[in-house]
C-alpha atoms as a PDB file:
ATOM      1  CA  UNK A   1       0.000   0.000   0.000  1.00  0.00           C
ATOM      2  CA  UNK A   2       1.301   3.144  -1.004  1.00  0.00           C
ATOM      3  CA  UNK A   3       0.883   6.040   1.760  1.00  0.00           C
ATOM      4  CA  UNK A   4       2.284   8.906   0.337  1.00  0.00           C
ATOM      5  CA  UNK A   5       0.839   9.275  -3.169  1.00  0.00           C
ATOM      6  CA  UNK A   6       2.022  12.386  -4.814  1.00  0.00           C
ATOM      7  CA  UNK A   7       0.929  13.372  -8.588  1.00  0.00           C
ATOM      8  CA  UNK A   8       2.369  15.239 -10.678  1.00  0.00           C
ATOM      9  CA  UNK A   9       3.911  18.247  -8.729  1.00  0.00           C
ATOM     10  CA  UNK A  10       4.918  21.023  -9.859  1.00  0.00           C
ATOM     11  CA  UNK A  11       6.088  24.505  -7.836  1.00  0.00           C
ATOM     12  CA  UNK A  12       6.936  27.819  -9.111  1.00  0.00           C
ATOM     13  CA  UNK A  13       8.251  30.768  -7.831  1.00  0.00           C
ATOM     14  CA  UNK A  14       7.737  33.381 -10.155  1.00  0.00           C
ATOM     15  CA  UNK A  15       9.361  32.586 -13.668  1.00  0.00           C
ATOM     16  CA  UNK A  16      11.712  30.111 -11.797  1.00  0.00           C
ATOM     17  CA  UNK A  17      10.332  26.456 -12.637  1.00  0.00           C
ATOM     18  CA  UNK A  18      11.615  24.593  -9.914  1.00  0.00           C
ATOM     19  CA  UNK A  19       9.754  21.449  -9.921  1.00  0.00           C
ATOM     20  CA  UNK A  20       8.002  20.212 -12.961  1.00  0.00           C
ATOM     21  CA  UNK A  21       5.530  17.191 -13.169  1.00  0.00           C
ATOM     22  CA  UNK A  22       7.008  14.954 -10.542  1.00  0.00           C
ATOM     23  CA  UNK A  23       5.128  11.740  -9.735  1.00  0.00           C
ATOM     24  CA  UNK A  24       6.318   9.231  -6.506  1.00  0.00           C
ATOM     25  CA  UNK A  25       4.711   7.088  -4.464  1.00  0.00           C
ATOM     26  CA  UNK A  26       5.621   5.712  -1.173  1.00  0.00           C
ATOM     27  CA  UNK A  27       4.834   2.459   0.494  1.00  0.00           C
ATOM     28  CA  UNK A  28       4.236   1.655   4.104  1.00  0.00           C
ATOM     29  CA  UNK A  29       7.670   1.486   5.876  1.00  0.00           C
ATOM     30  CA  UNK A  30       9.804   2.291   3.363  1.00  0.00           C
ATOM     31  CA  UNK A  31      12.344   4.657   3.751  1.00  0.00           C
ATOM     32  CA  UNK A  32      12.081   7.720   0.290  1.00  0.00           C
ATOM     33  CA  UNK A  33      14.698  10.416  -0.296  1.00  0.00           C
ATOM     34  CA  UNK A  34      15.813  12.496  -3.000  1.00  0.00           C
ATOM     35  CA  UNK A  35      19.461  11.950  -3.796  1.00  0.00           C
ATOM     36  CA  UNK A  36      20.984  14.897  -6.571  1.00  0.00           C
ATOM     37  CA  UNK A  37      22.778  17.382  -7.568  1.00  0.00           C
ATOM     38  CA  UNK A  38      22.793  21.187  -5.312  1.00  0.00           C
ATOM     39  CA  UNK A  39      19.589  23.296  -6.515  1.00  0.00           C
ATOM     40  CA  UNK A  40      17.985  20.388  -8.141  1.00  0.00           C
ATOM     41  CA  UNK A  41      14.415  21.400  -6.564  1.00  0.00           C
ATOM     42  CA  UNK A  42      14.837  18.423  -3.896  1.00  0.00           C
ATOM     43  CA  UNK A  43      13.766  20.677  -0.725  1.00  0.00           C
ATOM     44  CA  UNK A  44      11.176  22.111  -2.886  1.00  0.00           C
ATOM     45  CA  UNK A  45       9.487  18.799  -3.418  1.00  0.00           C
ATOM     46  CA  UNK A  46       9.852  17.601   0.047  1.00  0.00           C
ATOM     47  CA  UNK A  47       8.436  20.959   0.961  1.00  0.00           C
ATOM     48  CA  UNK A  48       5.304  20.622  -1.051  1.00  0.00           C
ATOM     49  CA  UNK A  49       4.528  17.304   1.302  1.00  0.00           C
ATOM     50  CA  UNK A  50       3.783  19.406   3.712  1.00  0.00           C
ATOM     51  CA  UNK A  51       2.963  23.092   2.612  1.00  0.00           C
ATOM     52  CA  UNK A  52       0.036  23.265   0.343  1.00  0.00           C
ATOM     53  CA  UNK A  53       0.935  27.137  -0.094  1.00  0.00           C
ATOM     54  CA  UNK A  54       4.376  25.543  -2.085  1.00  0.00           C
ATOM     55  CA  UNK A  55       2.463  23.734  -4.562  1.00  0.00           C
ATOM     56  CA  UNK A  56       1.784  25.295  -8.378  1.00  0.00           C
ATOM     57  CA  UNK A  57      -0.502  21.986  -9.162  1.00  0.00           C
ATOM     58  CA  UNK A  58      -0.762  18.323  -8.816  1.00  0.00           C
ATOM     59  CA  UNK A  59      -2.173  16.544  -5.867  1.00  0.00           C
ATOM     60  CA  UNK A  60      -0.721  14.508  -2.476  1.00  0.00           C
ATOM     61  CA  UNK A  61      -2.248  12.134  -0.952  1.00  0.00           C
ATOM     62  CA  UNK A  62      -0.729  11.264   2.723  1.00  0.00           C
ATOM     63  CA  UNK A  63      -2.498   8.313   4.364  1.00  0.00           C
ATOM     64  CA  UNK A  64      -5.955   8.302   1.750  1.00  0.00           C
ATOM     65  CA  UNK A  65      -6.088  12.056   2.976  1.00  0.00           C
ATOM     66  CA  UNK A  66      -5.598  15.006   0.179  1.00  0.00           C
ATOM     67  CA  UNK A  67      -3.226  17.485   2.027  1.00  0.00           C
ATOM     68  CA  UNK A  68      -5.275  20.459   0.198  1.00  0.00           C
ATOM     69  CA  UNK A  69      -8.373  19.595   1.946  1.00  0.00           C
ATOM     70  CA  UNK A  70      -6.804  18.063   4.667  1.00  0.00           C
ATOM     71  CA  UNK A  71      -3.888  19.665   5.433  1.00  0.00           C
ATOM     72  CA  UNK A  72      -3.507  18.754   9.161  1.00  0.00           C
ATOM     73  CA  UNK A  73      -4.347  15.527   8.943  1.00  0.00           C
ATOM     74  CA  UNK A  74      -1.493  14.446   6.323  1.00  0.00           C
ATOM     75  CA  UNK A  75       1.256  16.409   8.871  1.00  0.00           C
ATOM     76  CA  UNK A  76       0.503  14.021  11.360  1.00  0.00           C
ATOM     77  CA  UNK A  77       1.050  10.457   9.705  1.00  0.00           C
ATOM     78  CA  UNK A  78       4.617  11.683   9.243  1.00  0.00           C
ATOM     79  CA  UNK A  79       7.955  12.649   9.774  1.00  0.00           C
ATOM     80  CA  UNK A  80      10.459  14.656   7.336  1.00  0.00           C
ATOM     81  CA  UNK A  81      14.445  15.063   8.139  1.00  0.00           C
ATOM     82  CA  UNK A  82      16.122  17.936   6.260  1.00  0.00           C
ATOM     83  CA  UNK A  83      20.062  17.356   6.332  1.00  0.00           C
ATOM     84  CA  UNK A  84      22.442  19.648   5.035  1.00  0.00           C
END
């Protein structure tokens, strides 16, 4: 079962494109990351997870709960670690 479902993403910031028509899916228990290259758009997709106000269009689903509709509800199934 997948519980983070995320749909073709996309955030911009002005002109800047910085993530464009990303798709992923998560399953119970696994552990997801984003491995790349400096100002690839990797915090910006990790961001959208779980700050509707980041997202341009697409759709996440955390749990079977839409995080644009339900925005509290997807925060609490879980946990993001930002390294540096």
């Amino acid at each position: 079962m997948k519980v983070i479902k995320a749909n073709s993403l996309a955030g911009n910031f002005g002109r800047l494109v910085a993530v464009d028509c990303t798709s992923f899916g998560v399953r119970e228990e696994e552990v997801f990351g984003f491995p790349g290259a400096n100002e690839a758009g990797k915090m910006i997709a990790m961001t959208m997870l779980t700050m509707v106000p980041s997202l341009t269009s697409g759709s996440v689903m955390v749990w079977g709960h839409d995080i644009a509709r339900e925005k509290r509800q997807g925060q609490r199934t879980y946990k993001c670690c930002y390294g540096g």
